[in-house]
C-alpha atoms as a PDB file:
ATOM      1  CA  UNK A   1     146.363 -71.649  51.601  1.00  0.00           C
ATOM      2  CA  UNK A   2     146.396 -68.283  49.796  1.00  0.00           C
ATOM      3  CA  UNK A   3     149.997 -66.067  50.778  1.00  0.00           C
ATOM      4  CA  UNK A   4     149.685 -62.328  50.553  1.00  0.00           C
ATOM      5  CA  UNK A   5     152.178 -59.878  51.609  1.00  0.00           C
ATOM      6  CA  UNK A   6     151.190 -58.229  54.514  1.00  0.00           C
ATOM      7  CA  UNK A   7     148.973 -59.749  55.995  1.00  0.00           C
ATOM      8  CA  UNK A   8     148.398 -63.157  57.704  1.00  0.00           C
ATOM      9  CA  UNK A   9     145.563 -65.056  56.658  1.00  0.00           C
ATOM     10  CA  UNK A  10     143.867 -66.895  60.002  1.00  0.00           C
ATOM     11  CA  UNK A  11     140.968 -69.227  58.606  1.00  0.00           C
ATOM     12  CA  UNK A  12     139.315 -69.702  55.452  1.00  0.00           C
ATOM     13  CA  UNK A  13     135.147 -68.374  56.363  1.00  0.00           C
ATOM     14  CA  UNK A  14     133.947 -69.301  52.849  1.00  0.00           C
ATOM     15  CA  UNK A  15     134.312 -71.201  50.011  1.00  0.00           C
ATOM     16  CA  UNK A  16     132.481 -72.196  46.867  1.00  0.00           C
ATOM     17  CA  UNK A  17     133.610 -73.062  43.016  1.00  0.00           C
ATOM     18  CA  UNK A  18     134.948 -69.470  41.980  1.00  0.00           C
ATOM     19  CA  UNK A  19     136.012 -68.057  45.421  1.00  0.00           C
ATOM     20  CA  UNK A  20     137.881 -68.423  48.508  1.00  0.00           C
ATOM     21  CA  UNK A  21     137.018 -65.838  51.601  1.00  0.00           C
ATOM     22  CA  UNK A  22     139.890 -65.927  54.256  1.00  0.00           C
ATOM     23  CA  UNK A  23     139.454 -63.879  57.748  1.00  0.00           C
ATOM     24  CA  UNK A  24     143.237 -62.116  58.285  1.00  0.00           C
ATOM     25  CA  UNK A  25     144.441 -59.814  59.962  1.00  0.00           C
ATOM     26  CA  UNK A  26     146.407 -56.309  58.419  1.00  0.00           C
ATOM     27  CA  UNK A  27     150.110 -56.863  59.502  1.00  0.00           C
ATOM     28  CA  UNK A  28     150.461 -52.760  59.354  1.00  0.00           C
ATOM     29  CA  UNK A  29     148.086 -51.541  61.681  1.00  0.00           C
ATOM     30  CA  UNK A  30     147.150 -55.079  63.266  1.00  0.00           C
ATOM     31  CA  UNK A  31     143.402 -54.593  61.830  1.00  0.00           C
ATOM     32  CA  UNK A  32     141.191 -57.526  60.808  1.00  0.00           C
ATOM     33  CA  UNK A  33     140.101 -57.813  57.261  1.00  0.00           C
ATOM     34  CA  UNK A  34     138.401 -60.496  55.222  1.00  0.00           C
ATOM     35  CA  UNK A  35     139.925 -61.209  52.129  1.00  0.00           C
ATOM     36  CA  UNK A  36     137.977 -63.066  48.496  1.00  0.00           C
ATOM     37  CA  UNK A  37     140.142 -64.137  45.855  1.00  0.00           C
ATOM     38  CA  UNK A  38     139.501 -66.165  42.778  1.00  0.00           C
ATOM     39  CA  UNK A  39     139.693 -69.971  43.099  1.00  0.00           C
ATOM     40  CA  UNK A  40     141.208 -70.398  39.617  1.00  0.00           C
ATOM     41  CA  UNK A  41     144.964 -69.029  39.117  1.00  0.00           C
ATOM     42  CA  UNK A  42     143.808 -67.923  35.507  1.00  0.00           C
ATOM     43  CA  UNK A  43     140.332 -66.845  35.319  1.00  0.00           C
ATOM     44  CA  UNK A  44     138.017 -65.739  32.208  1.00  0.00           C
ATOM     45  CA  UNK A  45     137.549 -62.699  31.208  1.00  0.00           C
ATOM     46  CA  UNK A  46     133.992 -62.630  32.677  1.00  0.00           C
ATOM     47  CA  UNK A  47     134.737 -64.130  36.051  1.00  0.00           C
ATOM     48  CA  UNK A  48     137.612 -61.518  36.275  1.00  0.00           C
ATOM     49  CA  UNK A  49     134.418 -58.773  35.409  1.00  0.00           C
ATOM     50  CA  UNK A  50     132.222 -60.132  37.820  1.00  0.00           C
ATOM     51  CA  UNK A  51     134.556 -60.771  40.690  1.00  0.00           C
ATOM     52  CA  UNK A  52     135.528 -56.537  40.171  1.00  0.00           C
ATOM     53  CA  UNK A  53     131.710 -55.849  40.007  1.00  0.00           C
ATOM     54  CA  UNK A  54     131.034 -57.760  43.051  1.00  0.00           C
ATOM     55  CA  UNK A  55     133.441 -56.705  45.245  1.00  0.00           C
ATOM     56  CA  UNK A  56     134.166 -53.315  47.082  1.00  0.00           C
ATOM     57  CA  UNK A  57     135.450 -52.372  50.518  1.00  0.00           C
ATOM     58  CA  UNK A  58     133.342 -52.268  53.469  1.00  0.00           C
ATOM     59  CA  UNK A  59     134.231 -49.639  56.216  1.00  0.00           C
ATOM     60  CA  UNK A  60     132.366 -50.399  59.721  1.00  0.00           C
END
């Protein structure tokens, strides 16, 4: 289970080799999020690249 200050992870919605996607939940304003980290504590320099790449915020 991934810990992150802040906020409290509820269930994990995805997961494959690289990455793990968590639904949580903002502990600031009480606002849901999702949340994709990295799999491996010390990734490559290219998975590090493509993870940035890949990822942005979403506002709804």
């Amino acid at each position: 289970m991934v810990l992150l200050t802040g906020y409290q992870i509820n269930e994990l919605i995805y997961s494959d080799s690289k990455t793990l996607v968590h639904r949580a939940i903002r502990e600031l304003d009480k606002m849901p999020v999702v949340i994709k980290v990295l799999r491996r504590e010390y990734p490559t320099f290219y998975e590090l690249m493509r993870f940035r790449n890949l990822t942005f915020p979403v506002k709804s």
